[in-house]
Protein backbone atom coordinates (compact mmCIF):
# COMPACT_ATOMS: atom_id res chain seq x y z
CA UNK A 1 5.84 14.01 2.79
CA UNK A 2 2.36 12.73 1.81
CA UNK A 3 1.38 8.75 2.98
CA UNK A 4 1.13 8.51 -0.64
CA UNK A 5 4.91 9.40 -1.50
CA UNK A 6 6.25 7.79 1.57
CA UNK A 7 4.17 4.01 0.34
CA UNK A 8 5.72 4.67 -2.93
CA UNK A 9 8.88 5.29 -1.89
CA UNK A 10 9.43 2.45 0.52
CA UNK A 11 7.63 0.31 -2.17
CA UNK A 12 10.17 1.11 -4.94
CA UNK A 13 13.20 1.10 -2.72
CA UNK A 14 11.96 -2.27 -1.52
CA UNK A 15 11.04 -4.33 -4.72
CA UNK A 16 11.77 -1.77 -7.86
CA UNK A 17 8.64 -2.44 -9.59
CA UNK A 18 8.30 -2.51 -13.26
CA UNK A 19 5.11 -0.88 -12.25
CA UNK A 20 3.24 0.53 -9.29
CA UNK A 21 0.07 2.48 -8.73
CA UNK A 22 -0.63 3.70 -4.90
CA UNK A 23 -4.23 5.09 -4.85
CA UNK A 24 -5.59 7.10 -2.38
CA UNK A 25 -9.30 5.60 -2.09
CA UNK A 26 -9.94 7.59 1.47
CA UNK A 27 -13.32 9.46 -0.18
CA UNK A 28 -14.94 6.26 -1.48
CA UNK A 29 -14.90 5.51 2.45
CA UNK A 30 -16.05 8.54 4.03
CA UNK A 31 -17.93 8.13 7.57
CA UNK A 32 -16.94 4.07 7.52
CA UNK A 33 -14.81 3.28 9.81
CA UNK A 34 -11.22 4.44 10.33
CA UNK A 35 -12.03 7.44 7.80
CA UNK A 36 -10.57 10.53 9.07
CA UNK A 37 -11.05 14.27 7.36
CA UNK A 38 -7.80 14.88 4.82
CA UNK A 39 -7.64 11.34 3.32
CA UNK A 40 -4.81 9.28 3.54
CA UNK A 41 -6.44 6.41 5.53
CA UNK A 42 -7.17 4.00 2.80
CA UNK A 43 -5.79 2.72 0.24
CA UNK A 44 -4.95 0.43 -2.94
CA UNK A 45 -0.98 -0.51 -4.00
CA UNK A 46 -1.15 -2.35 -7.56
CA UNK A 47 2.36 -3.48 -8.03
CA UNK A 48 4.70 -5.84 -10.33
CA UNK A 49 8.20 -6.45 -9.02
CA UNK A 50 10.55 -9.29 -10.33
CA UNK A 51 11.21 -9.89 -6.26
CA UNK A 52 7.59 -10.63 -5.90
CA UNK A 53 7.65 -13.21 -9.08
CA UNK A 54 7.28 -17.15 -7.64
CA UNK A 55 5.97 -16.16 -4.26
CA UNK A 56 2.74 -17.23 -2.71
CA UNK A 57 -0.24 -14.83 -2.95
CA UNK A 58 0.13 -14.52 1.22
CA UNK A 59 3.90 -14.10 0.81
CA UNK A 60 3.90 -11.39 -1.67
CA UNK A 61 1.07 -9.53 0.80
CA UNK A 62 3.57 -10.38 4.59
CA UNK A 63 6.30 -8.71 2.03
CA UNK A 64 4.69 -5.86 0.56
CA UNK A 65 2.63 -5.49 4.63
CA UNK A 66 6.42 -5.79 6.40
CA UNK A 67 7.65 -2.98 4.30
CA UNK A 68 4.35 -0.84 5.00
CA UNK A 69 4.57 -2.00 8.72
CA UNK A 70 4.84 1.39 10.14
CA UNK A 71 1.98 3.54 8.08
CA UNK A 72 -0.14 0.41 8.84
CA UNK A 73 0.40 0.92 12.53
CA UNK A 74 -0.04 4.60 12.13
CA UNK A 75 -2.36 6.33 9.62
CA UNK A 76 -3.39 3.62 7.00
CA UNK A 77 -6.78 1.90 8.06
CA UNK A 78 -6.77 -0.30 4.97
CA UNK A 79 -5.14 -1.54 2.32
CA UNK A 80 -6.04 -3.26 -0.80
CA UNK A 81 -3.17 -5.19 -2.50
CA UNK A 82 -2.58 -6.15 -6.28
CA UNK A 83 0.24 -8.05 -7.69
CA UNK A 84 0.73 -8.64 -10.55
């Protein structure tokens, strides 16, 4: 399984969004740091959930970062977050 399916995945298990985009933006960072050949090092969630509704913009990004915890410590360099 891709980082790609496994973000979604944990991300709709987690919150089942009313919508959710995970982008792969690895090539717009080639040769910057953490970039590795293949992809899959960086990149940008755009989500709405009704569990993320009324929290704080740092709570809905420790919620949406604990449930990524594991690809963060592993292959994801960076990731951009968008609630909405």
């Amino acid at each position: 399984m891709s980082v790609k399916e496994t973000i979604t995945d944990k991300l709709t298990a987690a919150f089942s969004p009313t919508r959710l985009e995970v982008i792969d933006e690895s090539e717009q960072h080639h040769g910057h740091a953490g970039w590795r050949e293949g992809g899959e090092t960086h990149f940008r969630v755009k989500i709405s959930s009704p569990g993320l509704a009324g929290l704080s913009r740092v709570e809905r990004h420790r919620q949406i970062m604990g449930v990524l915890q594991a690809e963060l410590a592993g292959p994801v360099h960076a990731l951009a977050i968008e609630v909405n």
